[in-house]
Protein backbone atom coordinates (compact mmCIF):
# COMPACT_ATOMS: atom_id res chain seq x y z
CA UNK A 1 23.74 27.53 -21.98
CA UNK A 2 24.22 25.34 -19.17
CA UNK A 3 25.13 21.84 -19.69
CA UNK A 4 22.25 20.41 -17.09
CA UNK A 5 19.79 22.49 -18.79
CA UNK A 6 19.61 19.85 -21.77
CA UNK A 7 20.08 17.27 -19.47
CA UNK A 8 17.06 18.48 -16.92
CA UNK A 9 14.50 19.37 -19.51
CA UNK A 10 15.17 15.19 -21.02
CA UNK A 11 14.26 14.07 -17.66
CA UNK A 12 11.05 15.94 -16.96
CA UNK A 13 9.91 15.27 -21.14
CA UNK A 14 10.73 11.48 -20.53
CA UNK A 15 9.04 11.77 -16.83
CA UNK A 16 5.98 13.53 -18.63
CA UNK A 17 5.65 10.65 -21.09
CA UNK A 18 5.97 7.81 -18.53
CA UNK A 19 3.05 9.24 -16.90
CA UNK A 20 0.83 9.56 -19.74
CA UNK A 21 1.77 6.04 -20.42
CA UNK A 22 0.73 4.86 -16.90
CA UNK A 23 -2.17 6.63 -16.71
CA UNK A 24 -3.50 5.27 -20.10
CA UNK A 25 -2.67 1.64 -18.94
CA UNK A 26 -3.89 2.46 -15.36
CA UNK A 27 -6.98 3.93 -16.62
CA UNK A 28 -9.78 1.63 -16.42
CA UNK A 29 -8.78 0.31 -12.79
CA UNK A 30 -8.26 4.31 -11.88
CA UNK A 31 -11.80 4.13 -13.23
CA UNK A 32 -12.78 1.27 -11.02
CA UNK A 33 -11.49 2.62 -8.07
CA UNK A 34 -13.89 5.76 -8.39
CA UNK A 35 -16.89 4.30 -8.76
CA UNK A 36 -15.99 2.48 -5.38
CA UNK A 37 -14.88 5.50 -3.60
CA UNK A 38 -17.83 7.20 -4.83
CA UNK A 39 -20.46 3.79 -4.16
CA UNK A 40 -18.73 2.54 -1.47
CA UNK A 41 -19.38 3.76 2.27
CA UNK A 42 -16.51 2.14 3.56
CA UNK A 43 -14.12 3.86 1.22
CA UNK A 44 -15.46 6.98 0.55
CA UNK A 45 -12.10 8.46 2.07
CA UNK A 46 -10.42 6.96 -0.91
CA UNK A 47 -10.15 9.94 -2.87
CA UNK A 48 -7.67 10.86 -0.21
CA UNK A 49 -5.00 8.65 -0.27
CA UNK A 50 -3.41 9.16 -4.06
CA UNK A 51 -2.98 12.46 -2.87
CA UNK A 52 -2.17 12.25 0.70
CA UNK A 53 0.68 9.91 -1.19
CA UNK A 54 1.80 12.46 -3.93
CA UNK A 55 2.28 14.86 -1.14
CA UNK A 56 4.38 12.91 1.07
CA UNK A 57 6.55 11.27 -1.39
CA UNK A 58 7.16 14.92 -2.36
CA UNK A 59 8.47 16.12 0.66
CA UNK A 60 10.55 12.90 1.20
CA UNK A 61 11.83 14.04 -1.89
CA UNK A 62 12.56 17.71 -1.52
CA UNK A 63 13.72 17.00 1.96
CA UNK A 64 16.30 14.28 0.92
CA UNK A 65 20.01 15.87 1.12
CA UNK A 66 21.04 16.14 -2.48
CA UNK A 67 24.47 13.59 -1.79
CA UNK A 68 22.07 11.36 -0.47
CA UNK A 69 19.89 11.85 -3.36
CA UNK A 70 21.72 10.05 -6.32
CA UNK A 71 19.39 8.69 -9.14
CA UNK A 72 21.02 5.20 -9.89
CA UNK A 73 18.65 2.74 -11.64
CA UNK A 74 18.79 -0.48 -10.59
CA UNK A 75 17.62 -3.93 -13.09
CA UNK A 76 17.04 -5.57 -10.13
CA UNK A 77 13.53 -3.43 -10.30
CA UNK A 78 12.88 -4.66 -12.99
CA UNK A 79 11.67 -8.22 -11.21
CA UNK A 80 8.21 -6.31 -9.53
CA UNK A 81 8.17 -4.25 -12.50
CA UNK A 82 7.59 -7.62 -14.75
CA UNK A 83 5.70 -9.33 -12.11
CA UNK A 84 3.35 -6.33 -11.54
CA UNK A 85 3.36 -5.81 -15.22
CA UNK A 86 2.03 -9.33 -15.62
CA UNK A 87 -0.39 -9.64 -13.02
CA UNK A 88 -1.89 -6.76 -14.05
CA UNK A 89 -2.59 -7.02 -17.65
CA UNK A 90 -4.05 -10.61 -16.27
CA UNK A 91 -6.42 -8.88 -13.87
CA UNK A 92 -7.33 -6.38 -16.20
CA UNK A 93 -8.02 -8.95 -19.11
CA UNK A 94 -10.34 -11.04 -16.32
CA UNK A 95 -12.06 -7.90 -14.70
CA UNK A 96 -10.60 -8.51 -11.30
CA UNK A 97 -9.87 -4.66 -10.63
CA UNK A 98 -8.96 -5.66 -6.83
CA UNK A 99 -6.43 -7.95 -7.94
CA UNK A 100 -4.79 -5.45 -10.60
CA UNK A 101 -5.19 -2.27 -7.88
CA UNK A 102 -2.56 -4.30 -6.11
CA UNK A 103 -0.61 -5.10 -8.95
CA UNK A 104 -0.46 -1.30 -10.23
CA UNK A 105 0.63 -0.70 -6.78
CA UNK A 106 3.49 -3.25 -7.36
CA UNK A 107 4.19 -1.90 -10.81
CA UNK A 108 4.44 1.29 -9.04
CA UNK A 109 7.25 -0.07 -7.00
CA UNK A 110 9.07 -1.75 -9.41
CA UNK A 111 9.32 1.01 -12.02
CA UNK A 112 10.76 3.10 -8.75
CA UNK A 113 13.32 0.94 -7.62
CA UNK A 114 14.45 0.36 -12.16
CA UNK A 115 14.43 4.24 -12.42
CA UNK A 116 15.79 5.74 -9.45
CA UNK A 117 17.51 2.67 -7.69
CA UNK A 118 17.30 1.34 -4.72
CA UNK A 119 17.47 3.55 -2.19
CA UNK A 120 14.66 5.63 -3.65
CA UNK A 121 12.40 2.74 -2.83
CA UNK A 122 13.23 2.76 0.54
CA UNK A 123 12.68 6.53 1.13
CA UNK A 124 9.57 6.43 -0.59
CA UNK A 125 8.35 2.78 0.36
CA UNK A 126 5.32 4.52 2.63
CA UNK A 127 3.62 6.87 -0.29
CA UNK A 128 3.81 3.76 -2.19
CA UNK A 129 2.14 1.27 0.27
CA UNK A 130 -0.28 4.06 1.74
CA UNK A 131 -2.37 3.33 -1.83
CA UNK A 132 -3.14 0.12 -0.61
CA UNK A 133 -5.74 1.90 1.55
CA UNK A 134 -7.29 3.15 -1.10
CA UNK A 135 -8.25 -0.29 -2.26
CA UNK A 136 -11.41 -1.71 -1.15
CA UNK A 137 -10.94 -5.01 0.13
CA UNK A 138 -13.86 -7.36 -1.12
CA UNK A 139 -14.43 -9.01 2.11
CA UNK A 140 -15.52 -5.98 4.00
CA UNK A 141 -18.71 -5.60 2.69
CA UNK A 142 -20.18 -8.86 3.34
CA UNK A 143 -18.04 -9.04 6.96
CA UNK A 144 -20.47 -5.97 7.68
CA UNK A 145 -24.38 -8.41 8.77
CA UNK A 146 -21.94 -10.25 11.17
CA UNK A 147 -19.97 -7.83 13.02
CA UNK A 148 -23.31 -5.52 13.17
CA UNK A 149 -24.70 -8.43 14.73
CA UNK A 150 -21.76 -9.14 17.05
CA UNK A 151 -22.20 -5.13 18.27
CA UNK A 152 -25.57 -5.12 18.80
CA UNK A 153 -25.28 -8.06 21.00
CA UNK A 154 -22.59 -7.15 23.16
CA UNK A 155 -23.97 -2.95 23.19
CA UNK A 156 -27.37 -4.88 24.51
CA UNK A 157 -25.35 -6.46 27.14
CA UNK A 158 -23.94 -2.55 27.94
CA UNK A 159 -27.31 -1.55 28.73
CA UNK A 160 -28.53 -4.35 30.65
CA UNK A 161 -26.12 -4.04 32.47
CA UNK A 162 -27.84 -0.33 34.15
CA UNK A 163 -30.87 -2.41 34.74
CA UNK A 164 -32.77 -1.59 30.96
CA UNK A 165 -34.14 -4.95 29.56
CA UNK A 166 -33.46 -5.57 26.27
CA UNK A 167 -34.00 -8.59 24.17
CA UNK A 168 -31.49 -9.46 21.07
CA UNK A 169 -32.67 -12.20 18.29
CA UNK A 170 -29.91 -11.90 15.43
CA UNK A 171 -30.59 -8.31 14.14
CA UNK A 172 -33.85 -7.53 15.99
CA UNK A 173 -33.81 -6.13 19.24
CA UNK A 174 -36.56 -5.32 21.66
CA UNK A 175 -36.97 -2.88 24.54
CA UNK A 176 -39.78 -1.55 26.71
CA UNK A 177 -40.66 1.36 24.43
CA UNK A 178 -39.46 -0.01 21.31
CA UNK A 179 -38.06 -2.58 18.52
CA UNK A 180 -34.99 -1.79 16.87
CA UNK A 181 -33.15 -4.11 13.70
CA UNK A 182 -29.18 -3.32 14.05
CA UNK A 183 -28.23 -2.80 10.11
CA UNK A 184 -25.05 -3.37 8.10
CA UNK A 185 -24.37 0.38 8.75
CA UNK A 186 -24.07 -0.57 12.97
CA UNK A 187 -21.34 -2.63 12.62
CA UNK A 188 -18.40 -0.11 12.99
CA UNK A 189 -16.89 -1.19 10.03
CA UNK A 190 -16.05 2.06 8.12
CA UNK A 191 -15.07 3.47 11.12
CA UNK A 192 -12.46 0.92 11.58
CA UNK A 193 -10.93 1.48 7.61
CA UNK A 194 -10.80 4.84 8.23
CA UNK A 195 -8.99 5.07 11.85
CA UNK A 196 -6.81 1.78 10.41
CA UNK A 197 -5.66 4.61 7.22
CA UNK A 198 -5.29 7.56 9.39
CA UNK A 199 -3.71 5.12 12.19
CA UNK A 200 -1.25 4.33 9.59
CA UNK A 201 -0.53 8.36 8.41
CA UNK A 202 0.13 9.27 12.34
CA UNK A 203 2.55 6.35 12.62
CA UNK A 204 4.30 7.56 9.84
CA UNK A 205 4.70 10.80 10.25
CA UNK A 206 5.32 10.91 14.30
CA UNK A 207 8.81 10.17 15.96
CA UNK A 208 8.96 7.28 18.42
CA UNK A 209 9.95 4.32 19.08
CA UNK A 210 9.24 1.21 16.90
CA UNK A 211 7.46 -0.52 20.11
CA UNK A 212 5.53 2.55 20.58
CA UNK A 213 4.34 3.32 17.00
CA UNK A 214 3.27 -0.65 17.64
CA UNK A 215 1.08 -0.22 19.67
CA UNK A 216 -0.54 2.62 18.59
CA UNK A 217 -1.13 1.02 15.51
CA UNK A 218 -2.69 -1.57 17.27
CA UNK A 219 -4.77 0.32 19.48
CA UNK A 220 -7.18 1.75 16.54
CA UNK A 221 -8.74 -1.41 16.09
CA UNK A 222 -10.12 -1.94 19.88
CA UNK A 223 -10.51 1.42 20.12
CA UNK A 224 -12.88 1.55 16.95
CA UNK A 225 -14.92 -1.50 18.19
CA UNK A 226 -15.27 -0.26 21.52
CA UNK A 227 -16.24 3.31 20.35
CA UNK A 228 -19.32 1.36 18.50
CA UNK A 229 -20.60 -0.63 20.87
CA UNK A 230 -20.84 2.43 23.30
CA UNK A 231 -22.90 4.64 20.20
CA UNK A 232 -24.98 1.66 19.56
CA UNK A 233 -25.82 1.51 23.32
CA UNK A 234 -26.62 4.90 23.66
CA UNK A 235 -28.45 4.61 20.25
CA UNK A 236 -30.50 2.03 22.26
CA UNK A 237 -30.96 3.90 25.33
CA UNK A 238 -32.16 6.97 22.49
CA UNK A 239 -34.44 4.85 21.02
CA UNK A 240 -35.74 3.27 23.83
CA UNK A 241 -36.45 6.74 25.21
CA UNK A 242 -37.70 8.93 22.07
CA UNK A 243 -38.44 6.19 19.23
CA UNK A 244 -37.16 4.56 16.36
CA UNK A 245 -37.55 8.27 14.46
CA UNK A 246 -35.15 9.89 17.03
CA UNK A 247 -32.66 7.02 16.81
CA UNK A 248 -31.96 6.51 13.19
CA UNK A 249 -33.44 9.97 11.85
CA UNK A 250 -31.52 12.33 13.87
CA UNK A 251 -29.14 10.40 16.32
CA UNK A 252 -27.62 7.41 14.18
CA UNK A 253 -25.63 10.23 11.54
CA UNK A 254 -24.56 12.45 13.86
CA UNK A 255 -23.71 10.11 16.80
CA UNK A 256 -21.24 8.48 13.87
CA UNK A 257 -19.20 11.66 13.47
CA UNK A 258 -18.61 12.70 17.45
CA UNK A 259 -17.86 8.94 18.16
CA UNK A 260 -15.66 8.77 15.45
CA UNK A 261 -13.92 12.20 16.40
CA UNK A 262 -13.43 10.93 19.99
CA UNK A 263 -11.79 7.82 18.66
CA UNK A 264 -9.45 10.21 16.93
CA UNK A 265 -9.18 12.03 19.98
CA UNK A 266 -8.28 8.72 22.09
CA UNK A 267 -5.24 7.83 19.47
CA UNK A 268 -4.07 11.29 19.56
CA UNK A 269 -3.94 11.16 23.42
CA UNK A 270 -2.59 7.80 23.20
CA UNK A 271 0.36 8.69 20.67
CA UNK A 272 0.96 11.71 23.28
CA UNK A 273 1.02 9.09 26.13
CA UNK A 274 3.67 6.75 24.18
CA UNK A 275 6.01 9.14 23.61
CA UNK A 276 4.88 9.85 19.64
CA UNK A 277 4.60 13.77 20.02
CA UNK A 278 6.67 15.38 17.62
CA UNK A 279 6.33 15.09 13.19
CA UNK A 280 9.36 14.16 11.65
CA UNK A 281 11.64 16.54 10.84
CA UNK A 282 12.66 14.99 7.41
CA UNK A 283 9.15 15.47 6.04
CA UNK A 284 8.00 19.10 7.55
């Protein structure tokens, strides 16, 4: 029998049992975090990102040359791995699930750099810090009244601007034909989460420059706001035209995807335009 069969089939048993370990102590934020992704509108692409993260740090994995990939643990892992360790059992005990999310996440690193060393963290730092997009952030939500306001307001100054007149008083807003209230669900918000995660993938995972992937990363943010303001014009211009049915019935949902895929379609070109063209050839 080979000697590294012994050797091989120790690892993936004691691999095996970590895992049932952290999934029994990572259970009821796991828990937590699926009754957001499920409740939450903002974050219903969470279901996603543990995977989108389990297949990446795989293929940094497979695709790491074998004399670069030496498994040396490292104690100085064991710092996060105490600290996350802490923090999270605190969170847990007080029912803060945000604050122990993050704290798994650091747990996560820390048992990576004490098990396979240092340089393991660093090729799989992304996978690791992509989760943190799976985490709702609690100050989304209630940012949502104000920045719907804030779009409504400026998307009525869009249309007055071709001559329409249109009256804005905090949510309400008035045209010839009809009255309108701008919602939570107009303020672009979950279309800015999402673009800021799949922002983050594409910089990833494209070659370029660090001053390029820059500013593509900080293009999805304008982009995003400006995208909603121009649907929530045209949902005025809609309404204005056909009713309030028309607007929100038909228009409002389906107006959300194609803005949303143009926005996708405006990083894409832009990532083209910087120079970001081609995936990296040490993942795929």
């Amino acid at each position: 029998m080979n000697e590294a069969q012994p050797s091989r089939r120790f690892g993936v048993l004691a691999a095996a049992i970590v895992g049932i370990l952290l999934l029994a102590l990572f259970y009821p934020t796991i828990r937590w975090l699926v009754s957001e992704w499920l409740g939450n509108d903002y974050y219903s692409h969470g279901f996603l990102v543990p995977a989108i993260s389990a297949v990446l740090a795989w293929r940094l994995w497979v695709k790491w040359p074998p004399e670069r990939r030496q498994i040396k643990g490292a104690s100085a892992g064991l710092i996060p791995l105490a600290l996350g360790l802490g923090l999270y059992l605190y969170a847990l005990s007080a029912r803060a699930y945000f604050i122990a999310s993050l704290a798994m996440i650091l747990l996560i690193a820390g048992l990576v750099w004490f098990l396979l060393g240092g340089a393991a963290l660093r090729r799989l730092w992304f996978p690791i810090a992509f989760l943190l997009f799976a985490v709702p952030l609690p100050f989304v939500e209630p940012l949502s009244v104000p920045m719907a306001q804030f779009t409504g307001s400026i998307a009525a100054g869009v249309v007055s601007l071709f001559g329409m007149p249109i009256t804005v008083n905090g949510a309400q807003v008035t045209l010839p034909n009809v009255s309108l209230v701008v919602g939570a669900q107009c303020s672009g918000l979950r279309s800015i989460v999402t673009l800021l995660t799949l922002v983050a993938l594409v910089v990833f995972l494209v070659e370029g420059s660090w001053q390029a992937k820059t500013l593509l990363a900080l293009s999805s943010i304008p982009i995003a706001i400006v995208g909603n303001i121009l649907r929530i014009a045209s949902l005025f211009v809609v309404g204005n035209a056909w009713g309030v049915d028309a607007a929100f019935t038909y228009y409002h949902d389906y107006s959300g995807i194609v803005f949303f895929l143009s926005a996708v379609g405006l990083l894409l070109l832009f990532s083209w335009v910087l120079g970001c063209r081609a995936i990296r050839e040490d993942i795929f």
